[in-house]
N, C-alpha and C. Protein backbone atom coordinates (compact mmCIF):
# COMPACT_ATOMS: atom_id res chain seq x y z
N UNK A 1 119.53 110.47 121.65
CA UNK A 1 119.48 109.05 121.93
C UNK A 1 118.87 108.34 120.73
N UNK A 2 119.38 107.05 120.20
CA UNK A 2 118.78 106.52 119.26
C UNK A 2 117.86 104.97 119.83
N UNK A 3 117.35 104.73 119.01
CA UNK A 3 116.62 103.28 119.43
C UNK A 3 116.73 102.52 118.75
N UNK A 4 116.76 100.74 118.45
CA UNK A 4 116.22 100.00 117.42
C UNK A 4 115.15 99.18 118.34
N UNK A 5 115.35 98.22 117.12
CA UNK A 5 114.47 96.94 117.74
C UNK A 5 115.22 95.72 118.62
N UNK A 6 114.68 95.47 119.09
CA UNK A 6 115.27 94.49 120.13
C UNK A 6 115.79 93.58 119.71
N UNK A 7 117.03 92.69 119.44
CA UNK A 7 117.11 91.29 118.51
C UNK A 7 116.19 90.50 118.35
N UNK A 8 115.34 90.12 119.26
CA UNK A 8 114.26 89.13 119.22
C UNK A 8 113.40 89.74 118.80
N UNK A 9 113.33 90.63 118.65
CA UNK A 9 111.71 91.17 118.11
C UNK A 9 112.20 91.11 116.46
N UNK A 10 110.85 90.98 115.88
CA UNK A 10 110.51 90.72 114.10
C UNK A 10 109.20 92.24 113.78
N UNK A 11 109.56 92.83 113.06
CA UNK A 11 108.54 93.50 112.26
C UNK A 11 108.14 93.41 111.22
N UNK A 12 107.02 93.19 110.86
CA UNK A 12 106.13 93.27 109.60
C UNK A 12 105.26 94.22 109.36
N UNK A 13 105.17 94.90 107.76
CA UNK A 13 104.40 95.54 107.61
C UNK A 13 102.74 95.20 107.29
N UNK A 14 101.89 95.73 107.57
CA UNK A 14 100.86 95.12 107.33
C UNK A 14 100.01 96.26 106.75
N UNK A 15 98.72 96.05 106.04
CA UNK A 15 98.01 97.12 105.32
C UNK A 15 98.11 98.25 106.38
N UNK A 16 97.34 98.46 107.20
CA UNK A 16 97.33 99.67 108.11
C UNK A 16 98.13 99.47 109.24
N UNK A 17 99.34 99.09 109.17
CA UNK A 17 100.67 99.93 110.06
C UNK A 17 101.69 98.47 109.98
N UNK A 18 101.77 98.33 110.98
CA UNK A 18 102.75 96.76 111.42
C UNK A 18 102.67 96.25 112.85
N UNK A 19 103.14 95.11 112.77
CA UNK A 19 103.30 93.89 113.37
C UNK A 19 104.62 93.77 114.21
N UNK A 20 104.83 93.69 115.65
CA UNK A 20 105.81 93.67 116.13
C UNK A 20 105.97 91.71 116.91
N UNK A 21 106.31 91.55 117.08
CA UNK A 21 106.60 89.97 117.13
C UNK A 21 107.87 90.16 118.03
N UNK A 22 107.81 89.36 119.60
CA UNK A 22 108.31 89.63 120.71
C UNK A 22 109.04 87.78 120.49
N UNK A 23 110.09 87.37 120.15
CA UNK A 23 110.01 85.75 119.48
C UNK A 23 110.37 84.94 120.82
N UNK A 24 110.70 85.65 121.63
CA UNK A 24 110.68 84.92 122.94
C UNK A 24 109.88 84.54 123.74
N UNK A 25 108.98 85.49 123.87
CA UNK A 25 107.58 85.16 124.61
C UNK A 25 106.41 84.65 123.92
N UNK A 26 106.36 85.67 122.73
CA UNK A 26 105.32 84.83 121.47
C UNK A 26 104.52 85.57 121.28
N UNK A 27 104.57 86.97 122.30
CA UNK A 27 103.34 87.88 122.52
C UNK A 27 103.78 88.59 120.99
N UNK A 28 102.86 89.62 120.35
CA UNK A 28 103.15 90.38 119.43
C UNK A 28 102.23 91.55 119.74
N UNK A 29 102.76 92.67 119.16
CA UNK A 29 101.91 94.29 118.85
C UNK A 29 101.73 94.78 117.86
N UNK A 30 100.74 95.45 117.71
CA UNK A 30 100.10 95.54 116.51
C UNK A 30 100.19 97.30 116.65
N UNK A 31 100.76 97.96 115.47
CA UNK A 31 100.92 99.49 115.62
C UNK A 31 100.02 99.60 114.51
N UNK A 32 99.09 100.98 114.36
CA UNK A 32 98.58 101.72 113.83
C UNK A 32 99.60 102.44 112.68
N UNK A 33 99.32 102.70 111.68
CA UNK A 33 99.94 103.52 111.13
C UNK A 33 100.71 104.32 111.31
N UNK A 34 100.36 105.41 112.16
CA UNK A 34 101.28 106.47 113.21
C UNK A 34 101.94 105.69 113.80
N UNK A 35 101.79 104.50 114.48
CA UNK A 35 102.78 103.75 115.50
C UNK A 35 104.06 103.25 114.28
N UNK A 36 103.88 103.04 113.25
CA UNK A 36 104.41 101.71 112.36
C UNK A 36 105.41 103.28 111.87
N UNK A 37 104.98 104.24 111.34
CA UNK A 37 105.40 105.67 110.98
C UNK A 37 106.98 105.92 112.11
N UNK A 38 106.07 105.75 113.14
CA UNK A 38 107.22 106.26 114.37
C UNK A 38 108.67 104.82 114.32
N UNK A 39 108.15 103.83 114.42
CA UNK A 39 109.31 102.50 114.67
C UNK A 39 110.03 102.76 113.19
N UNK A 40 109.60 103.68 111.59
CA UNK A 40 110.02 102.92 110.37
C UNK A 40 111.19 103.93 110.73
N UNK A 41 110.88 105.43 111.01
CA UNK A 41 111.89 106.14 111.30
C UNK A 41 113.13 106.12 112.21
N UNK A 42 112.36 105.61 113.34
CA UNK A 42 113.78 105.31 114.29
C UNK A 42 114.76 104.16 113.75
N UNK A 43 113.93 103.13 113.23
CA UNK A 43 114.73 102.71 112.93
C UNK A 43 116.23 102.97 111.81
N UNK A 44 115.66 103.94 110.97
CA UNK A 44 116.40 104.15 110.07
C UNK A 44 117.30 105.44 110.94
N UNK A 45 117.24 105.46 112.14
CA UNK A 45 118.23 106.57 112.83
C UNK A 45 117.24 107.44 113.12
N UNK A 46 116.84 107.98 113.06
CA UNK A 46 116.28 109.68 113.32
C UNK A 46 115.89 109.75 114.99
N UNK A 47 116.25 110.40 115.21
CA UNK A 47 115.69 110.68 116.75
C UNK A 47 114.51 111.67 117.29
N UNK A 48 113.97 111.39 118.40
CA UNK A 48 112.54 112.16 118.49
C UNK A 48 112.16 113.59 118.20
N UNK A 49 113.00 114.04 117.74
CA UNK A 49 112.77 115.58 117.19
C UNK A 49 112.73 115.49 115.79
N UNK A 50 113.28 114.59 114.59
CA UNK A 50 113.37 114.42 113.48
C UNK A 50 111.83 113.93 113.39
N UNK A 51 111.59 112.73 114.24
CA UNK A 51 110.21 111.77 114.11
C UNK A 51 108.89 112.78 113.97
N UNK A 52 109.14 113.64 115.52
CA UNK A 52 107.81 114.68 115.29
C UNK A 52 108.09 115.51 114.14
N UNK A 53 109.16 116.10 113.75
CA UNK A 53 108.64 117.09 112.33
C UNK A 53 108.23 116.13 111.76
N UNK A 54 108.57 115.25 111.12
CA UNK A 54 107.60 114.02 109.77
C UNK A 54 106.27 114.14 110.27
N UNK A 55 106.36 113.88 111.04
CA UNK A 55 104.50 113.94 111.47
C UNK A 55 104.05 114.90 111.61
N UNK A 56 104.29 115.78 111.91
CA UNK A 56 103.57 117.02 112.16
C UNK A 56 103.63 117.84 110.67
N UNK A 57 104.40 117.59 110.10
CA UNK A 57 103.84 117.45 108.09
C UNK A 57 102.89 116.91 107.90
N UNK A 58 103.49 115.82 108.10
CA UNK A 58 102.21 114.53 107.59
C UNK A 58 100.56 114.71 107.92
N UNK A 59 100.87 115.04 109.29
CA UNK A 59 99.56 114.89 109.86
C UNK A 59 98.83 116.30 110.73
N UNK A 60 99.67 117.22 110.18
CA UNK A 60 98.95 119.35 110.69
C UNK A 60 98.44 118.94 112.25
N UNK A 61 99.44 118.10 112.95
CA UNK A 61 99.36 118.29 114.67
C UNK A 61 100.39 118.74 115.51
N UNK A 62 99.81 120.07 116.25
CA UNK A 62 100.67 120.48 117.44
C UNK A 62 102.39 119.55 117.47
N UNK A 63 103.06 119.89 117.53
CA UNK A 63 104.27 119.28 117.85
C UNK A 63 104.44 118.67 119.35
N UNK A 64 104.27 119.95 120.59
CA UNK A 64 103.90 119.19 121.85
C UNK A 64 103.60 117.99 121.70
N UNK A 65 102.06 118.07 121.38
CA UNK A 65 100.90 117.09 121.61
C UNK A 65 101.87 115.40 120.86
N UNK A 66 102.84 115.71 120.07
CA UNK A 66 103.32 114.83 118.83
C UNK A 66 104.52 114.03 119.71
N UNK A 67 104.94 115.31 120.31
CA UNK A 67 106.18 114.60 121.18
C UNK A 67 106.54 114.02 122.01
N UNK A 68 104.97 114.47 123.22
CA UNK A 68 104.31 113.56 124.12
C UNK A 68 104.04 112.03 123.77
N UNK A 69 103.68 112.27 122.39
CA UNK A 69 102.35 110.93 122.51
C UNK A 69 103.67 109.67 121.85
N UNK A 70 105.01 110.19 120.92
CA UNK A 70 105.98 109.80 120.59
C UNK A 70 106.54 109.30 121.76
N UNK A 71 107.31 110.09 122.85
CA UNK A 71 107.39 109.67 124.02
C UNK A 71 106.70 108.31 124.34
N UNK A 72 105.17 108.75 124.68
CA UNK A 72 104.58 107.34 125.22
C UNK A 72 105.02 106.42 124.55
N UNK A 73 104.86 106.27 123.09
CA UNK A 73 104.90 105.18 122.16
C UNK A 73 106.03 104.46 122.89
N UNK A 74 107.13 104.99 122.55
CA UNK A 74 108.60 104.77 123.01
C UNK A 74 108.86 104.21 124.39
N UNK A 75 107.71 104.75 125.75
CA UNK A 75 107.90 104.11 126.83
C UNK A 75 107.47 102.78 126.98
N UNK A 76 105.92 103.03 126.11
CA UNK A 76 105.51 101.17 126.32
C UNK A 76 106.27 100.66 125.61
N UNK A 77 107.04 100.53 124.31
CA UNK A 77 107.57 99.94 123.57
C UNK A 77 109.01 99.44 124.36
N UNK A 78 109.31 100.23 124.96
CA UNK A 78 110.91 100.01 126.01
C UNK A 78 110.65 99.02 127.09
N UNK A 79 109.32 99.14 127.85
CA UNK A 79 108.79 98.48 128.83
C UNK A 79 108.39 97.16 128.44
N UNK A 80 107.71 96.78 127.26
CA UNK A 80 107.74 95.49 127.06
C UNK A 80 108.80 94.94 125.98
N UNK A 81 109.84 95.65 125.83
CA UNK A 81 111.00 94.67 125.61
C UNK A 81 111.31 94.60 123.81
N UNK A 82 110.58 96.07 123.29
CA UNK A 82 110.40 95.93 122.14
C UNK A 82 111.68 96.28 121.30
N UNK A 83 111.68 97.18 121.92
CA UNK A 83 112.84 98.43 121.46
C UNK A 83 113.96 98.59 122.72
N UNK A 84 115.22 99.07 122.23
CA UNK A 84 116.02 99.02 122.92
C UNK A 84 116.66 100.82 122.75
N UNK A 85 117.06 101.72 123.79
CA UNK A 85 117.75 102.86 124.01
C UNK A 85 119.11 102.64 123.38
């Protein structure tokens, strides 16, 4: 399954991660590095098994633990309208 960003939503990068901007409601989210890591990849295609190996390079963590927490990212991000399946 792939994901992007929602049409209405805007991303910016910012020193430590990025900026998600919801332009309909006005609300915005603010990702951490790891969060900003996970949205730069999907966006460019890769799907959640590509996403956790990068990180689990990047960052010498369990893959489980990586794929779970990827998962979550991905559920709140779907739930408030960020990202689209």
């Amino acid at each position: 399954m792939s994901y992007s960003l929602a049409p209405h939503v805007t991303a910016a990068d910012t020193d430590d991660g990025m900026v998600l901007l919801h332009e309909t409601t006005g609300r915005y989210w603010m990702l951490n590095a790891t969060g900003a890591a996970v949205v730069r990849s999907l966006r460019e295609g890769k799907d959640i098994a590509e996403v956790v190996d990068e990180l689990g390079v990047r960052f010498s963590q369990d893959t489980t633990r990586l794929t779970a927490d990827v998962k979550k990212l991905l559920e709140h991000l779907l739930k408030a309208g960020l990202v689209t399946a």
